[in-house]
Protein backbone atom coordinates (compact mmCIF):
# COMPACT_ATOMS: atom_id res chain seq x y z
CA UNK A 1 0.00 0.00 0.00
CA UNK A 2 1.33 3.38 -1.15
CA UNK A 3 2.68 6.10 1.37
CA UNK A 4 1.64 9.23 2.13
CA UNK A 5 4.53 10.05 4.53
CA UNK A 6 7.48 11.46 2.99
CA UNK A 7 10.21 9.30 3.66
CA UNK A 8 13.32 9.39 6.20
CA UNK A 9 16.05 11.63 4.55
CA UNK A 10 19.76 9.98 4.31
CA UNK A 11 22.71 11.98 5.27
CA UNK A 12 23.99 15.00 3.32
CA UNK A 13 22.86 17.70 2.59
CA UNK A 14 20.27 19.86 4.89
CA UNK A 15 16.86 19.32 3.60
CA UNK A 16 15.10 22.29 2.43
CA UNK A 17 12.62 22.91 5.01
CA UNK A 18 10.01 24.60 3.34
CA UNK A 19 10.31 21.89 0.18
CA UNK A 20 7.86 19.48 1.56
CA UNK A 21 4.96 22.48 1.53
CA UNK A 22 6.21 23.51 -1.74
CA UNK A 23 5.80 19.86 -3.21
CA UNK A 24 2.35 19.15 -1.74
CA UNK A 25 0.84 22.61 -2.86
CA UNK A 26 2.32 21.85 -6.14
CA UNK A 27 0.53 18.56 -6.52
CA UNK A 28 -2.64 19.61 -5.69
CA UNK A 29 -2.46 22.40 -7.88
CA UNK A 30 -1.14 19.72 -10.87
CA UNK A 31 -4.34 17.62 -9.71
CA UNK A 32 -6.47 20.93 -10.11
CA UNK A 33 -5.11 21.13 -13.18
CA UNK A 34 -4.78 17.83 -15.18
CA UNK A 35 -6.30 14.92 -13.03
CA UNK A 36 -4.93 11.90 -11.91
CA UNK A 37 -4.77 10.26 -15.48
CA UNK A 38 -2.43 13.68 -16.52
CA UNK A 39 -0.44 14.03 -13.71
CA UNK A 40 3.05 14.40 -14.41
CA UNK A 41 6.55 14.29 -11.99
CA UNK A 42 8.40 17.18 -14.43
CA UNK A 43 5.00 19.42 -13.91
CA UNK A 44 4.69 19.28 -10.10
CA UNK A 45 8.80 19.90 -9.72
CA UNK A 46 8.76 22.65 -11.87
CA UNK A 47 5.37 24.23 -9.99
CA UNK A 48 7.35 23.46 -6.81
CA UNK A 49 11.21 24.49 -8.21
CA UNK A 50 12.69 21.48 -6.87
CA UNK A 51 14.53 18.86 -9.06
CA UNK A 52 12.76 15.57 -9.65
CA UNK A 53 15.56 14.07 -7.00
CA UNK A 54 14.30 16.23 -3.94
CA UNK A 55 10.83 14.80 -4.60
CA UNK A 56 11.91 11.30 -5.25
CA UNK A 57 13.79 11.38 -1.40
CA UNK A 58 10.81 12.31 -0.05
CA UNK A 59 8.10 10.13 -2.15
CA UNK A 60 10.20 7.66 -4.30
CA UNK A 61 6.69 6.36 -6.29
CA UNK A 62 4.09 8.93 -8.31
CA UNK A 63 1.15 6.89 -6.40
CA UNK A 64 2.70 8.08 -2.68
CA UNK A 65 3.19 11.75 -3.86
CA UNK A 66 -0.64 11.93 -4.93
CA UNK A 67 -2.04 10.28 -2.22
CA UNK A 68 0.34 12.83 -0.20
CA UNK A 69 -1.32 15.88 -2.02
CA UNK A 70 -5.00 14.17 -2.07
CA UNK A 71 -4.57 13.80 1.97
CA UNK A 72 -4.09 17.50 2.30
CA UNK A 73 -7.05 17.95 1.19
CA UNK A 74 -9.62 16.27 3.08
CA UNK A 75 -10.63 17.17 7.06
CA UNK A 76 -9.91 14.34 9.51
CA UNK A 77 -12.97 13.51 11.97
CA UNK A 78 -12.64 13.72 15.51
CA UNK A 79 -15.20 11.97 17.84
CA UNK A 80 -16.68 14.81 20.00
CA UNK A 81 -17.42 12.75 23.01
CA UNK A 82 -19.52 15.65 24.82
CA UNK A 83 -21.82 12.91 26.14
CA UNK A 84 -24.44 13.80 24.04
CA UNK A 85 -26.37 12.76 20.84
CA UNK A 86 -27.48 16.32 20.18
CA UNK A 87 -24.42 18.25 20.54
CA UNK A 88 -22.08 14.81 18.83
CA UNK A 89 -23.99 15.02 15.76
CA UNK A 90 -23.80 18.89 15.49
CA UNK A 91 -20.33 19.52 15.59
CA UNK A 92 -19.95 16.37 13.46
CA UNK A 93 -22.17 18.54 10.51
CA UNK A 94 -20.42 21.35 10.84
CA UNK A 95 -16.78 19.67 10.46
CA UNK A 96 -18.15 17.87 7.88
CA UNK A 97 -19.87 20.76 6.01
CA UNK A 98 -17.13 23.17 6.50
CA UNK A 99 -14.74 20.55 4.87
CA UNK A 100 -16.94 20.01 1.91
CA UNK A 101 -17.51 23.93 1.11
CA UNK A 102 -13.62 24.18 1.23
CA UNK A 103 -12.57 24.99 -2.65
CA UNK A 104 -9.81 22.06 -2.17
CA UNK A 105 -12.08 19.51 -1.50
CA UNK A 106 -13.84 19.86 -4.87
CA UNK A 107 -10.31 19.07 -6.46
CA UNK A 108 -10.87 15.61 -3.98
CA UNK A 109 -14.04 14.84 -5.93
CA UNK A 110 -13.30 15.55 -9.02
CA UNK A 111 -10.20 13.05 -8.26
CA UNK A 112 -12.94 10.23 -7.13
CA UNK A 113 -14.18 10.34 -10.67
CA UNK A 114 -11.11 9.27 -11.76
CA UNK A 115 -9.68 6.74 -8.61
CA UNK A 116 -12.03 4.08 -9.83
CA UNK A 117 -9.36 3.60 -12.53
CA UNK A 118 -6.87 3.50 -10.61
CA UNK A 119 -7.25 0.88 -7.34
CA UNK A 120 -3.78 1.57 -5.83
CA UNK A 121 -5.14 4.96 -4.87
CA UNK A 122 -8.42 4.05 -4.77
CA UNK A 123 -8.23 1.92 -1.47
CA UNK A 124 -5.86 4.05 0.95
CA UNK A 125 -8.35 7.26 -0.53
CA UNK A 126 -11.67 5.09 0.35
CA UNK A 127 -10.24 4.42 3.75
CA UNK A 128 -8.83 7.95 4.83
CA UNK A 129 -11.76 10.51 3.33
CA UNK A 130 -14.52 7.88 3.25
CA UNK A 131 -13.85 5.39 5.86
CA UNK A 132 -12.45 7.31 8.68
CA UNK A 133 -15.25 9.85 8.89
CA UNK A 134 -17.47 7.44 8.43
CA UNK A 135 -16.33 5.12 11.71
CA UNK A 136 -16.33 8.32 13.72
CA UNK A 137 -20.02 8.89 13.09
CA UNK A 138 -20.73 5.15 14.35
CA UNK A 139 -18.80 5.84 17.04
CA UNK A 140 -20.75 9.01 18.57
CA UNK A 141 -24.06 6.83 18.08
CA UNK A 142 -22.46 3.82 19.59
CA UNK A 143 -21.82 5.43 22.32
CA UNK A 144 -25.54 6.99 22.48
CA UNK A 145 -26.54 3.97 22.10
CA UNK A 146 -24.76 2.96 25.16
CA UNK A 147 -26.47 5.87 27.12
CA UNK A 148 -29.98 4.96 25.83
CA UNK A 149 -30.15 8.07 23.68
CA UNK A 150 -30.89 5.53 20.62
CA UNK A 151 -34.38 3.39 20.25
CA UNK A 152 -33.71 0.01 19.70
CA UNK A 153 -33.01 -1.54 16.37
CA UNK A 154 -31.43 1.41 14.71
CA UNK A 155 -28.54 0.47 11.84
CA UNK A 156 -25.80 2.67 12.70
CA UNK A 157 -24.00 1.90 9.81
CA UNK A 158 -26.94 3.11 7.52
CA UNK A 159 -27.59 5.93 10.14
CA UNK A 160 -23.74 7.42 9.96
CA UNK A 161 -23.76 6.88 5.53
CA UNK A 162 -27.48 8.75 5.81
CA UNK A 163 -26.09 11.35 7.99
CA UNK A 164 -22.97 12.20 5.70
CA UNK A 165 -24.51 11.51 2.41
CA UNK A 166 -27.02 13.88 3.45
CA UNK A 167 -24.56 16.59 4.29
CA UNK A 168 -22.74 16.23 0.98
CA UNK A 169 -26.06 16.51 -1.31
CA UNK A 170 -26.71 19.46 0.69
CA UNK A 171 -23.30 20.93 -0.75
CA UNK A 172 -23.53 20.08 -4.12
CA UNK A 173 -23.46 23.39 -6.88
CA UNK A 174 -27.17 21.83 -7.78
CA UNK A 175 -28.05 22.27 -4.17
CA UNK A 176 -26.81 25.81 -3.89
CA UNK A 177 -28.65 27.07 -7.67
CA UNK A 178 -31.72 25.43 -5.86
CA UNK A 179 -31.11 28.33 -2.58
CA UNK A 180 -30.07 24.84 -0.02
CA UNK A 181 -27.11 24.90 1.43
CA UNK A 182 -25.68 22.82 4.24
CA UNK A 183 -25.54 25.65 7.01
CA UNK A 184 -28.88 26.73 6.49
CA UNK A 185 -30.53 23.20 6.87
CA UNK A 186 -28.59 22.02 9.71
CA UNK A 187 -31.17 23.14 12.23
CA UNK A 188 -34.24 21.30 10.57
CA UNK A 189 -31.65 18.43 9.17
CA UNK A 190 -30.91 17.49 12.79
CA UNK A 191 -33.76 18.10 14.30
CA UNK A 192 -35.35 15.34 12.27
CA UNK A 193 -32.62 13.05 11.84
CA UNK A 194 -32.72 12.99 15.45
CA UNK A 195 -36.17 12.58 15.80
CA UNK A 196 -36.02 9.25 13.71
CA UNK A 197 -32.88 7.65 15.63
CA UNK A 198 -33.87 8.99 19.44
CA UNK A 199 -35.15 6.66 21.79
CA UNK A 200 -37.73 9.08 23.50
CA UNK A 201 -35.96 8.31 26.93
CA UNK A 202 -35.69 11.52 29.20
């Protein structure tokens, strides 16, 4: 499975410190560009003005330096843990809606149109921007579900896909044309979504 670390640097010369920012901004601006299927090494050292050396010490295969650039641009989820359903799921929304109206992240999709084609990226991208949010969704409702804030029977697996996919139509450029937009459902989102998984304890 490809990298997305650069690698350990050998003895010799100092690295350039600033390179490694450089290199990453460059390959997301190359994916902006051209794609996965027209990404090139020569383009993203010249954006960067580093030889093709300094980026093959840090990420010696193309796979690990686009799966470097494609992690920079998606939010990691962090369980909330307030001890609360409510207040979980909210700030859940808004990390995930603030990530999705982030200009980088619609470089991300347009790269998912394209990773399908390519299943050496496709599997570590699936598991850190689709995956990992994902399992920290189930975990705030598995542990409602341990306080009783859940009625019995609920899927939270189809619960934590509804509750993201949800989010991300809510984002889409159709969504906005149509006056929706994630922030200003949030209120009426939750307050239903809730409704439908709460176990009417308390």
């Amino acid at each position: 499975m490809a990298s997305t670390s650069p690698v350990t640097a050998k003895p010799g010369r100092p690295r350039d410190p600033g390179a490694d920012e450089r290199i990453l901004r460059a390959v997301v601006d190359e994916l902006a560009e051209t794609g996965i299927a027209g990404f090139r090494i020569n383009s993203v050292a010249a954006r960067a003005k580093v030889a093709k050396r300094t980026l093959y010490s840090r990420w010696p295969e193309r796979d690990d330096l686009i799966l470097a650039g494609l992690s920079t641009l998606s939010g990691q989820l962090h369980p909330p843990r307030t001890g609360s359903l409510d207040e979980d799921m909210r700030l859940l929304y808004d990390a995930i809606a603030e990530t999705l109206d982030s200009p980088r992240w619609l470089i991300a999709a347009r790269c998912t149109f394209e990773l399908p084609d390519h299943p050496e990226l496709y599997a570590p991208f699936q598991r850190d921007c689709v995956d990992q949010p994902l399992a920290v969704i189930e975990d705030a409702l598995f542990d409602a579900q341990k306080r009783g804030e859940l009625r019995p029977g609920v899927d939270r697996s189809v619960a934590a896909e509804t509750f993201a996919a949800s989010i991300a139509n809510f984002s889409t450029h159709i969504a906005r044309a149509r006056g929706v937009s994630a922030p200003g459902v949030r209120d009426r989102f939750l307050d239903q979504f809730l409704h439908g998984l709460g176990s009417g304890a308390g």
